[in-house]
C-alpha atoms as a PDB file:
ATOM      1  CA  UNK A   1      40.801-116.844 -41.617  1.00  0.00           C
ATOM      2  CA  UNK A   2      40.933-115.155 -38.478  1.00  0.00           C
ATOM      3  CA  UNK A   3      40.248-117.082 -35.255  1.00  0.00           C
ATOM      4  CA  UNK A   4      38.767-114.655 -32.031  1.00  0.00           C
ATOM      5  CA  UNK A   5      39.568-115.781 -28.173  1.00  0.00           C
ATOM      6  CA  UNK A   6      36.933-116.321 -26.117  1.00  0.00           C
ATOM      7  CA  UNK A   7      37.957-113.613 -24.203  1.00  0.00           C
ATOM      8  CA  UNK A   8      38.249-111.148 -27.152  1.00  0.00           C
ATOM      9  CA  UNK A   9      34.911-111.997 -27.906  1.00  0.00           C
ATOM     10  CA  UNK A  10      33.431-111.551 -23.899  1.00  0.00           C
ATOM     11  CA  UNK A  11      35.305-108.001 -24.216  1.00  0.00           C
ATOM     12  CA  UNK A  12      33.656-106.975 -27.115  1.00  0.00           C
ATOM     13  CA  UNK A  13      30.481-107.792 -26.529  1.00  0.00           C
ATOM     14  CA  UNK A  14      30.842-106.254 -23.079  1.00  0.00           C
ATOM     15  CA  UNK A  15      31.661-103.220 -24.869  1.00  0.00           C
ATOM     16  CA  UNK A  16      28.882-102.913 -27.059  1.00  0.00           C
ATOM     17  CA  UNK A  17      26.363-103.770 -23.756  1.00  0.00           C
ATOM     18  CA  UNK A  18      28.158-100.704 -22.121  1.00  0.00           C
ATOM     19  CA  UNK A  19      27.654 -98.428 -25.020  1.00  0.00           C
ATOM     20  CA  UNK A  20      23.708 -99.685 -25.498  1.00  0.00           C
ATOM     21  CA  UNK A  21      23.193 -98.736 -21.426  1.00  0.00           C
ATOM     22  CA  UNK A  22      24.718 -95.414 -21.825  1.00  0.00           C
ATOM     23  CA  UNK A  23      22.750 -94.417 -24.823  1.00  0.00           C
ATOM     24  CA  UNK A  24      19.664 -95.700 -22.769  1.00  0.00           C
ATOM     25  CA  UNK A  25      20.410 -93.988 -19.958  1.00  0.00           C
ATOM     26  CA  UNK A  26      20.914 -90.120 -22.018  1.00  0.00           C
ATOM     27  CA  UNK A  27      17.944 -91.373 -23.625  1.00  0.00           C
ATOM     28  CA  UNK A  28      15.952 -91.928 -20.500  1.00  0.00           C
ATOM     29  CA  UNK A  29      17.460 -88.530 -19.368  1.00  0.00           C
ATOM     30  CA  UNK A  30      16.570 -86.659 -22.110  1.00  0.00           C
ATOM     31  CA  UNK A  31      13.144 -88.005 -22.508  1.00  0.00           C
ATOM     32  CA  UNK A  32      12.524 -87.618 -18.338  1.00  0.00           C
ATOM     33  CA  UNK A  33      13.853 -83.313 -18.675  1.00  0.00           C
ATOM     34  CA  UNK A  34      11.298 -83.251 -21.886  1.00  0.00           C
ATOM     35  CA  UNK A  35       8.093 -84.672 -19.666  1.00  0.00           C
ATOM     36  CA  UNK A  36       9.141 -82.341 -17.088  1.00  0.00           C
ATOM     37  CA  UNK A  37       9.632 -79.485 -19.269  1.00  0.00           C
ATOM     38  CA  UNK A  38       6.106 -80.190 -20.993  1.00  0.00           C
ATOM     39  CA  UNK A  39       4.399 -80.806 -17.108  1.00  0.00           C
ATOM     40  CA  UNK A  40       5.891 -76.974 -16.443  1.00  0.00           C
ATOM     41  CA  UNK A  41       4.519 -75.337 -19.380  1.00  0.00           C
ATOM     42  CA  UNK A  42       1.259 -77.208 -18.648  1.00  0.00           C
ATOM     43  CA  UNK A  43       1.261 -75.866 -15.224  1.00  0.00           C
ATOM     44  CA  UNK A  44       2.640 -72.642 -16.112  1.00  0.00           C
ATOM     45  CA  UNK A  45      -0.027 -72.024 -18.402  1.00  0.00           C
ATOM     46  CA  UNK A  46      -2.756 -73.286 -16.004  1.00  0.00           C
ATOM     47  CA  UNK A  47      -1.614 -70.987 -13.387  1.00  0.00           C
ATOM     48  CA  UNK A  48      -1.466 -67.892 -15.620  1.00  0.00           C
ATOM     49  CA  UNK A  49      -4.871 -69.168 -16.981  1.00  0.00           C
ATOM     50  CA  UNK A  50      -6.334 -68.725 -13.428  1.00  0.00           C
ATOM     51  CA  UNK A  51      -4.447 -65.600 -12.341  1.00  0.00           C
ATOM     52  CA  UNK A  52      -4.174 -63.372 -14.925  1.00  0.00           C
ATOM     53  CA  UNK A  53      -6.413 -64.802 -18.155  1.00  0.00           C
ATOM     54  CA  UNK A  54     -10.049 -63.570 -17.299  1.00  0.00           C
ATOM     55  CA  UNK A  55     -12.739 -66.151 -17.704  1.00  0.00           C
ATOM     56  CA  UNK A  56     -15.617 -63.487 -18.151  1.00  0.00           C
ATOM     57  CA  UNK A  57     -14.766 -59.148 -19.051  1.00  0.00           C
ATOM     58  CA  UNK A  58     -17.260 -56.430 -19.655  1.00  0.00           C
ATOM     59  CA  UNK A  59     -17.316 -52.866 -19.631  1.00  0.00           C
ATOM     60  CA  UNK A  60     -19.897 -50.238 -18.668  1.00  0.00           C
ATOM     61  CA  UNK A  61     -19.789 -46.229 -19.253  1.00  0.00           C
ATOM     62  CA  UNK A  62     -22.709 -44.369 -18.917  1.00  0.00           C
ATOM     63  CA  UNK A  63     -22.841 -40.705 -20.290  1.00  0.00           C
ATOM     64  CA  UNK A  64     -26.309 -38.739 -19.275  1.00  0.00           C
ATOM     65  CA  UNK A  65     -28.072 -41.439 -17.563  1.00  0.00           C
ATOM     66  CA  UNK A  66     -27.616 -44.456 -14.785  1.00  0.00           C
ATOM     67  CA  UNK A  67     -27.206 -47.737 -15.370  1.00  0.00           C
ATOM     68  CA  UNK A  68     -28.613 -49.791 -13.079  1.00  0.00           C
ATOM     69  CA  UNK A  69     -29.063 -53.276 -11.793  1.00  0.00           C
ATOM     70  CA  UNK A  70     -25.951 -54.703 -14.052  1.00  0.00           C
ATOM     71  CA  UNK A  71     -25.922 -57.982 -12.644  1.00  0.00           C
ATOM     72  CA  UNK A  72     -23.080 -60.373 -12.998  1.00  0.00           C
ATOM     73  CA  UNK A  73     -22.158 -64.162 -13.455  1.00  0.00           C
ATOM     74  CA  UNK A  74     -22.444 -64.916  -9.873  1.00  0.00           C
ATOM     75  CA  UNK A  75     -25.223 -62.601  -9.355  1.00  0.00           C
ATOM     76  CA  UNK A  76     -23.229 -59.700  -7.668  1.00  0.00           C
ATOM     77  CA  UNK A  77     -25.206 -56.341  -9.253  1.00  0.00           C
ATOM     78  CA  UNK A  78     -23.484 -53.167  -9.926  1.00  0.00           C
ATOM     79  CA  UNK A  79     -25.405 -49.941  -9.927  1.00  0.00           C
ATOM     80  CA  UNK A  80     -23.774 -47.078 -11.854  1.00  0.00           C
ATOM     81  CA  UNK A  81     -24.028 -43.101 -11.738  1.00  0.00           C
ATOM     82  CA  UNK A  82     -23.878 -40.986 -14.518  1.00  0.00           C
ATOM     83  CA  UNK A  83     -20.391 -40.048 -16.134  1.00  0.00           C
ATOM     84  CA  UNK A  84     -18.840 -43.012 -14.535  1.00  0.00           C
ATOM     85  CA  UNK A  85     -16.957 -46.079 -16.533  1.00  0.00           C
ATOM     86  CA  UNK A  86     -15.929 -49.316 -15.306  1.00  0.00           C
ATOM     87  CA  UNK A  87     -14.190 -52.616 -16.132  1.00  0.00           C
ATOM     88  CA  UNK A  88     -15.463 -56.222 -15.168  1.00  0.00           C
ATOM     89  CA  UNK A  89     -12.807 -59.207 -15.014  1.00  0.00           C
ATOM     90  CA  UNK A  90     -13.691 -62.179 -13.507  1.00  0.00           C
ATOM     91  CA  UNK A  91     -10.796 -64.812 -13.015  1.00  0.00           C
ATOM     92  CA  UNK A  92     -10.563 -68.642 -11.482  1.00  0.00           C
ATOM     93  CA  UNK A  93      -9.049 -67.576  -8.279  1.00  0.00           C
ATOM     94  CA  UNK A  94     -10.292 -63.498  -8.383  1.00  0.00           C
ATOM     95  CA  UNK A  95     -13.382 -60.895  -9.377  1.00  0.00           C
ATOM     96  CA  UNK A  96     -11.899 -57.659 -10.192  1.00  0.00           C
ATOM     97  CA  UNK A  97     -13.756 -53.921 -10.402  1.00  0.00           C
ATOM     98  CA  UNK A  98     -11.850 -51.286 -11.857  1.00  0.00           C
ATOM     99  CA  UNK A  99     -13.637 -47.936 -11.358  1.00  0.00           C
ATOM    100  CA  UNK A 100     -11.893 -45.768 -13.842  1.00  0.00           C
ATOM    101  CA  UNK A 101     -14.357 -42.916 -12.943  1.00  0.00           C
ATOM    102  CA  UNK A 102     -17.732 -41.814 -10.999  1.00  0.00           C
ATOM    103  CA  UNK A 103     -19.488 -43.509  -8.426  1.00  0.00           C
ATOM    104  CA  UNK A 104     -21.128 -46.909  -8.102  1.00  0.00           C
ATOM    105  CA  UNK A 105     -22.938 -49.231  -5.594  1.00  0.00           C
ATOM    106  CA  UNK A 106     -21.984 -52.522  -5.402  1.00  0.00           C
ATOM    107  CA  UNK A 107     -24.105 -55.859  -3.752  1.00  0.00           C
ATOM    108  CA  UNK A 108     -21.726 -58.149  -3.818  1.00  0.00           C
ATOM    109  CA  UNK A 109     -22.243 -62.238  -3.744  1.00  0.00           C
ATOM    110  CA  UNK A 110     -20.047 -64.279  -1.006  1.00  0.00           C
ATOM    111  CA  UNK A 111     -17.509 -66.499  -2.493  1.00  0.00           C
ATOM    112  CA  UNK A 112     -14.711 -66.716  -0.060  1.00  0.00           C
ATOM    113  CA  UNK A 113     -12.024 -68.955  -3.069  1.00  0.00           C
ATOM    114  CA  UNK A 114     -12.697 -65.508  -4.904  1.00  0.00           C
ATOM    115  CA  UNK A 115     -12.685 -62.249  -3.564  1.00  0.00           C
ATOM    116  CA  UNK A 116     -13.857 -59.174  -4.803  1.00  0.00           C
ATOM    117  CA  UNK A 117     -11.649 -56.610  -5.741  1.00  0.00           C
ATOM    118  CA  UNK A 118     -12.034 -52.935  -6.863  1.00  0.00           C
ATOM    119  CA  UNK A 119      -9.489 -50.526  -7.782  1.00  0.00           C
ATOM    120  CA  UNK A 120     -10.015 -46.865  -8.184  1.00  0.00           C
ATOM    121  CA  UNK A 121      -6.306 -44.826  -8.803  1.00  0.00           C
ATOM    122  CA  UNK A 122      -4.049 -46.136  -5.937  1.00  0.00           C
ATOM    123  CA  UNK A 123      -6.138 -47.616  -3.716  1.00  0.00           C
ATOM    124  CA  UNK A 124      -7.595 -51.287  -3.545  1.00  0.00           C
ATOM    125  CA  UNK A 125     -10.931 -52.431  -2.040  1.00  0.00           C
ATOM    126  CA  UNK A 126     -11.116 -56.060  -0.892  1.00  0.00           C
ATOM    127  CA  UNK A 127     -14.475 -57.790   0.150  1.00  0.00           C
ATOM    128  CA  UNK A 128     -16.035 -61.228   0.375  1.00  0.00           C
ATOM    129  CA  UNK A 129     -19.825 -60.293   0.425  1.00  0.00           C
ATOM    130  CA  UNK A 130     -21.317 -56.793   1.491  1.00  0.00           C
ATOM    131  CA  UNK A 131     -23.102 -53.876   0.078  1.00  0.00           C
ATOM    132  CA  UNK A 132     -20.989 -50.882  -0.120  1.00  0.00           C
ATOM    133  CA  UNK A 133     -20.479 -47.403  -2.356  1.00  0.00           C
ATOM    134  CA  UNK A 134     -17.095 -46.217  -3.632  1.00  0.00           C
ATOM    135  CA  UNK A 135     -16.922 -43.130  -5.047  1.00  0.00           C
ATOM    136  CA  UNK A 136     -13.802 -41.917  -7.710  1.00  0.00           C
ATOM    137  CA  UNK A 137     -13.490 -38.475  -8.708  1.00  0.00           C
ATOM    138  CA  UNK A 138     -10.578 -35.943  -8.941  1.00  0.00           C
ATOM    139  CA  UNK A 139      -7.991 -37.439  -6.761  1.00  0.00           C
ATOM    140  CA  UNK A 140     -10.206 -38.841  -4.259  1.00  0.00           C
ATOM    141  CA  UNK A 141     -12.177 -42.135  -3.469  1.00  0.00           C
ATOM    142  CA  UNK A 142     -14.554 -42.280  -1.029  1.00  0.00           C
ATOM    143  CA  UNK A 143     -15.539 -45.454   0.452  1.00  0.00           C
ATOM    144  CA  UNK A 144     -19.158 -45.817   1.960  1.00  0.00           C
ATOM    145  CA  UNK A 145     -20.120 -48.840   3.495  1.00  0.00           C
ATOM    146  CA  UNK A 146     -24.103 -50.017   3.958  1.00  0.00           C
ATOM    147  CA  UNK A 147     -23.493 -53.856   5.288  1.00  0.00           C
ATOM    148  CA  UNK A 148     -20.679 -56.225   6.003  1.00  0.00           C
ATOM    149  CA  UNK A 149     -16.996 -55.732   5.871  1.00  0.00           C
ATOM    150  CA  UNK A 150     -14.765 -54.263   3.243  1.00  0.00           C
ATOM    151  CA  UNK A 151     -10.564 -53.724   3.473  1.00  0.00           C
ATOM    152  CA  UNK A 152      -9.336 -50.656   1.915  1.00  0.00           C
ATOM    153  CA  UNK A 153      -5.549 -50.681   1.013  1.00  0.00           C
ATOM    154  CA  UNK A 154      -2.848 -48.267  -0.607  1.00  0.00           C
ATOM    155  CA  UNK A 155      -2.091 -49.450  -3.617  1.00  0.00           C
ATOM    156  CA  UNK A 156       1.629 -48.406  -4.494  1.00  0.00           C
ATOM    157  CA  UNK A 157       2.253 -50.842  -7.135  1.00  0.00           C
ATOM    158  CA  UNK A 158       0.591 -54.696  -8.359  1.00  0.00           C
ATOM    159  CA  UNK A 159       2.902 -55.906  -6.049  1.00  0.00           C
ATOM    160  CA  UNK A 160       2.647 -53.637  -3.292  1.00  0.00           C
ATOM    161  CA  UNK A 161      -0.163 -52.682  -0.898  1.00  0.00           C
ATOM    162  CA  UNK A 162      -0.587 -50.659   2.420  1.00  0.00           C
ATOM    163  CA  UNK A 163      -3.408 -51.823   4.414  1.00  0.00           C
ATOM    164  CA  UNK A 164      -5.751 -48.641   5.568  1.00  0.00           C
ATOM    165  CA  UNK A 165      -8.436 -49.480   7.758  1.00  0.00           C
ATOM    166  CA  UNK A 166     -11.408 -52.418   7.896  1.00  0.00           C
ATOM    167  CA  UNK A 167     -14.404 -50.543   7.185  1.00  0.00           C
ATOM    168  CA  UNK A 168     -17.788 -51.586   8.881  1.00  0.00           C
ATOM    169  CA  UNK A 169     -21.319 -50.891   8.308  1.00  0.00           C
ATOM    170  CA  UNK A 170     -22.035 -47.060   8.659  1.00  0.00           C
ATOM    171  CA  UNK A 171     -18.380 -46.613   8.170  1.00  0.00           C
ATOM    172  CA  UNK A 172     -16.645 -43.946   5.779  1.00  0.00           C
ATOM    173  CA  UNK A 173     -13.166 -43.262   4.105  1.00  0.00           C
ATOM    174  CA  UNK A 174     -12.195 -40.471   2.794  1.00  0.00           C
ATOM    175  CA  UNK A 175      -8.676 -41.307   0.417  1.00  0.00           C
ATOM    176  CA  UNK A 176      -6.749 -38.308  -1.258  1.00  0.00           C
ATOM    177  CA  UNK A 177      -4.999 -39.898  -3.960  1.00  0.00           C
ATOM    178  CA  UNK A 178      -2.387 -37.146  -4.179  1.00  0.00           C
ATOM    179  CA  UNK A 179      -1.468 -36.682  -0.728  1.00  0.00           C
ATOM    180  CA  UNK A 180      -1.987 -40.336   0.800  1.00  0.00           C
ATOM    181  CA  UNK A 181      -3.688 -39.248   3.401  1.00  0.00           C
ATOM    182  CA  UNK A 182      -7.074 -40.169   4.327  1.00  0.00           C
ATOM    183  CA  UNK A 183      -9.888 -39.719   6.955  1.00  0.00           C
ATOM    184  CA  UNK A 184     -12.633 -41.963   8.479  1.00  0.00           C
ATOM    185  CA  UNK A 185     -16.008 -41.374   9.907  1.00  0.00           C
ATOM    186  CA  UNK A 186     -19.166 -42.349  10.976  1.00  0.00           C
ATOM    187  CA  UNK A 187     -22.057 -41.587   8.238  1.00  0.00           C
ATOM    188  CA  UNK A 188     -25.817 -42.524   8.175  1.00  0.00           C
ATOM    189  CA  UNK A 189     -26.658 -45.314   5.841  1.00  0.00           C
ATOM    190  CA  UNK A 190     -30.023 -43.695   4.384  1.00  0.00           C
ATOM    191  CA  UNK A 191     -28.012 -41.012   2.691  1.00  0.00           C
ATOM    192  CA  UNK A 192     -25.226 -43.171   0.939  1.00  0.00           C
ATOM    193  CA  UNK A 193     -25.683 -43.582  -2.988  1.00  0.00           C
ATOM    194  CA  UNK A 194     -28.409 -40.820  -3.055  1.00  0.00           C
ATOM    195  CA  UNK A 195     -27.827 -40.364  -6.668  1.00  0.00           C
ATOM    196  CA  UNK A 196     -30.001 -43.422  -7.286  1.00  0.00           C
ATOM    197  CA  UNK A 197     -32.653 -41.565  -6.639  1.00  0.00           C
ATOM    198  CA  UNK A 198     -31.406 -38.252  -8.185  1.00  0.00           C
ATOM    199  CA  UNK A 199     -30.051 -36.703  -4.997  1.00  0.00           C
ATOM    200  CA  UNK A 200     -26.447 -35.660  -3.721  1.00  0.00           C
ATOM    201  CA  UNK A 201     -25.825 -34.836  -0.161  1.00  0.00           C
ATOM    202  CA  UNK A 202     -22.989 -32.588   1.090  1.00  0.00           C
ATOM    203  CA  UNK A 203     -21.821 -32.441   4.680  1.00  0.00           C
ATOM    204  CA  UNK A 204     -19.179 -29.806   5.721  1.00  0.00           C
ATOM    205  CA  UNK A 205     -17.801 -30.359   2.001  1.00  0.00           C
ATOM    206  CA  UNK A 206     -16.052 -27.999   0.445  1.00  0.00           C
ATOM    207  CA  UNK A 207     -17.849 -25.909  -2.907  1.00  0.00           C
ATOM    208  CA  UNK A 208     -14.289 -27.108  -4.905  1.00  0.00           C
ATOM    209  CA  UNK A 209     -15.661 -30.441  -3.972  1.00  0.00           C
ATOM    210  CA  UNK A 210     -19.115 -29.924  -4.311  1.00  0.00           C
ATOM    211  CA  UNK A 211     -18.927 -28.599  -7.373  1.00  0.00           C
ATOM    212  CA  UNK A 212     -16.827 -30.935  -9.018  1.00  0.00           C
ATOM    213  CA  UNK A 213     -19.308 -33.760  -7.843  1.00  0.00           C
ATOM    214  CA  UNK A 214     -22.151 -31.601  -9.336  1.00  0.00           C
ATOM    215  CA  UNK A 215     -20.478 -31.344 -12.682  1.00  0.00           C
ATOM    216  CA  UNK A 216     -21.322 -35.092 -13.221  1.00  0.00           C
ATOM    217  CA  UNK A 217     -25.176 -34.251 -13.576  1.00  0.00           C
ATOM    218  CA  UNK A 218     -24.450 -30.899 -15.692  1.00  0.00           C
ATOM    219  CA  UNK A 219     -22.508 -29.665 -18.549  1.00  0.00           C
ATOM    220  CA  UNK A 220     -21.094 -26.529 -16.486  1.00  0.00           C
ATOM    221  CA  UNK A 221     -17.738 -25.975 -15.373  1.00  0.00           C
ATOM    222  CA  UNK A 222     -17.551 -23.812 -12.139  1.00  0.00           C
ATOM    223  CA  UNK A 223     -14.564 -21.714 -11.964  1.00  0.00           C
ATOM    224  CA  UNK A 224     -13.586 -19.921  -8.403  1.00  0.00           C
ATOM    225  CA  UNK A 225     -11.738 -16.309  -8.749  1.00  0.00           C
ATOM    226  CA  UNK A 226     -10.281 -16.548  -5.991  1.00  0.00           C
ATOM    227  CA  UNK A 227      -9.021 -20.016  -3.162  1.00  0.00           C
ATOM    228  CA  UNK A 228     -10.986 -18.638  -0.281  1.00  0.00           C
ATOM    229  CA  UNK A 229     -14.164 -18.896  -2.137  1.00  0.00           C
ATOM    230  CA  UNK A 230     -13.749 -22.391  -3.233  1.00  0.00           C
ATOM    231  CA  UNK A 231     -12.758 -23.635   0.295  1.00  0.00           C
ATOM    232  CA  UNK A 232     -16.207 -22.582   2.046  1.00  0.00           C
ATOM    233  CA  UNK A 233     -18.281 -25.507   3.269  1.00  0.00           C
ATOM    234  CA  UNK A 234     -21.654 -26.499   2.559  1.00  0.00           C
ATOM    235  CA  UNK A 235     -23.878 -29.615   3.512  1.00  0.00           C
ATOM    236  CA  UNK A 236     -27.332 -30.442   2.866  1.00  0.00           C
ATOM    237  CA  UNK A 237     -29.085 -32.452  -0.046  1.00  0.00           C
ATOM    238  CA  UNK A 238     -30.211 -31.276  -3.767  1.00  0.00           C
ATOM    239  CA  UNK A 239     -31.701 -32.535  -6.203  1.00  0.00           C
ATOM    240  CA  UNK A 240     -28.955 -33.473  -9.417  1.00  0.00           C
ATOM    241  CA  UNK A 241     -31.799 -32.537 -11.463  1.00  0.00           C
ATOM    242  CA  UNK A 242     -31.715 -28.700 -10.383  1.00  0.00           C
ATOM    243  CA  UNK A 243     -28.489 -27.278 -11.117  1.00  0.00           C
ATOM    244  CA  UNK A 244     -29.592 -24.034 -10.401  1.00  0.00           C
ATOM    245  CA  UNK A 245     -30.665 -24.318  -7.337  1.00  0.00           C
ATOM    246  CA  UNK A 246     -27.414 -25.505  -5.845  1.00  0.00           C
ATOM    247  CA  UNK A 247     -25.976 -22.066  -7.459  1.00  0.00           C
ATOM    248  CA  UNK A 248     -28.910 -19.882  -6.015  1.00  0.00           C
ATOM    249  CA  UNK A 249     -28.041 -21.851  -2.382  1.00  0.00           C
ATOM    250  CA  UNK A 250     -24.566 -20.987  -2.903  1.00  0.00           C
ATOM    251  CA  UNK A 251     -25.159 -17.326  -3.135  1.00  0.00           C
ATOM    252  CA  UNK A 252     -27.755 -17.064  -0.190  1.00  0.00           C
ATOM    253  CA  UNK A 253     -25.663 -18.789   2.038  1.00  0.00           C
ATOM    254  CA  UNK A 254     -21.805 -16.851   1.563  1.00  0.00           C
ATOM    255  CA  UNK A 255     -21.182 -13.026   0.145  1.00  0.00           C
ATOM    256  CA  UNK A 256     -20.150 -14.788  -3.089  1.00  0.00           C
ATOM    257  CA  UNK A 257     -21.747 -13.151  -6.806  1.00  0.00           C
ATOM    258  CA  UNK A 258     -22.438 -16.130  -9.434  1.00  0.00           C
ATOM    259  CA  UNK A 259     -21.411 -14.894 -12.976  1.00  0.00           C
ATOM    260  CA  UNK A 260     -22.959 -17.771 -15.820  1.00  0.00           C
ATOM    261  CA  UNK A 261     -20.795 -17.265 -19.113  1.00  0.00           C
ATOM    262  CA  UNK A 262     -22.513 -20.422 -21.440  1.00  0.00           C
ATOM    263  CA  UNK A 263     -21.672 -23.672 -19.612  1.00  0.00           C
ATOM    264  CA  UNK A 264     -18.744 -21.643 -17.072  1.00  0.00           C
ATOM    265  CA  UNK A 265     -20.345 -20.170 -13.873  1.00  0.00           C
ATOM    266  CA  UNK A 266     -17.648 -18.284 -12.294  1.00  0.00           C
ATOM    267  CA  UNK A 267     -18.097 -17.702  -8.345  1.00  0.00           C
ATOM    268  CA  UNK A 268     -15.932 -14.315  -7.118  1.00  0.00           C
ATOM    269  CA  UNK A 269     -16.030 -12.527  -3.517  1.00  0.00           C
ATOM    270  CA  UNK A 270     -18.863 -10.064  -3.728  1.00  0.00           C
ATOM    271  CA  UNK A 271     -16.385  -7.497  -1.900  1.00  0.00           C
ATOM    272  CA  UNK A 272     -14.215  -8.049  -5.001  1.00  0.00           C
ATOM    273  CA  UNK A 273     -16.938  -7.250  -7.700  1.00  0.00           C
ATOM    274  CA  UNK A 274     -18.219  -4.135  -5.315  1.00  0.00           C
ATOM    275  CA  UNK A 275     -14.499  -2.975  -5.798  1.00  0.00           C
ATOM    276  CA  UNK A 276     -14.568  -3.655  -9.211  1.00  0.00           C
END
């Protein structure tokens, strides 16, 4: 029979008091980096929820006709030209436009914990509540504003953006996609998003230009023979409706001949077809 101290006993149950502290203390570690862990992903996925998880999405393309008066979930209301296509996210903290192609008119609501965003190409259009047109076709966007305030920015990548210019009411910008450059001026508000109403208004534009905005409303391709041609300017307004006429205008106006071939109409120098 074996007979402990007092002491022996003291120092082993101090001992085995130690060792259950220490395994309650990892424990209590382990369990503490777990909640944390778990709060993280929670937040994580509530901030990705509200950045980059859309709460509403719709998309639009219209072929041979406008569609018009799309309004949305906070009552912001899209008109859209023909030929054009767009994409609808709405987020928590965002509303986002992205204008793959064409034109469209945009009234949007105020809601200043969620901007309105539309991207066309590179460049970014930022507004809180106005009424505005933007315009996406070749390499350019055009940004023509009716009421309010919109910011138009360079977009270089999602993470990087070059502020352009604030654009007011009667206020245009002119954005070449491929050469970054831009120009602003002063337009008259009765004559932006004409195509509502079937009409398309040229001032000092060029027929490369003008053409390739008429070719929304047609099925011809216009084809220039030769680069002085195409850069010629011509303004006034015409009816999207009457192709034809905008050709017959063309060839009153410059010493240019008009050649249809099915859906191409070719434009060459008239002292190049008297030669020929």
């Amino acid at each position: 029979m074996f007979i402990f101290s007092d002491d022996f006993i003291k120092e082993l149950e101090d001992e085995i008091l130690q060792d259950i502290k220490t395994k309650s203390y990892f424990r209590f570690k382990y369990i503490a980096a777990s909640v944390a862990i778990l709060c993280t992903i929670i937040f994580s996925g509530y901030e990705i929820k509200r950045y980059f998880i859309p709460n509403f999405t719709q998309s639009f393309v219209s072929v041979d006709d406008k569609i018009l008066n799309i309004v949305l979930p906070d009552n912001s209301i899209i008109d859209l030209d023909k030929k054009s296509q767009i994409k609808i996210s709405y987020y928590d903290t965002k509303r986002v436009v992205d204008l793959k192609d064409g034109n469209a008119m945009f009234s949007v609501s105020k809601d200043k914990a969620k901007p309105f965003l539309i991207k066309t190409q590179n460049t970014l259009i930022e507004v809180l509540g106005t009424k505005f047109e933007v315009i996406n076709f070749d390499n350019k966007t055009v940004i023509n504003v009716l009421e309010g305030v919109v910011q138009v920015s360079y977009l270089s990548n999602i993470f990087k953006t070059q502020t352009l210019a604030k654009l007011e009411k009667s206020q245009s910008l002119i954005l070449d996609n491929e050469e970054k450059v831009y120009i602003q001026e002063i337009i008259d508000t009765n004559e932006i998003a004409t195509w509502k109403n079937d009409l398309i208004k040229f001032n000092k534009t060029s027929l490369e230009d003008a053409s390739s905005m008429f070719e929304r409303y047609s099925n011809n391709k216009m084809i220039f023979e030769d680069e002085k041609s195409s850069k010629l300017k011509i303004s006034g307004k015409f009816s999207t409706l009457h192709y034809d006429s905008f050709l017959k205008s063309i060839e009153m106006i410059y010493p240019v001949k008009i050649i249809k071939d099915g859906n191409i109409i070719k434009i060459r120098d008239r002292k190049s077809t008297r030669l020929n």
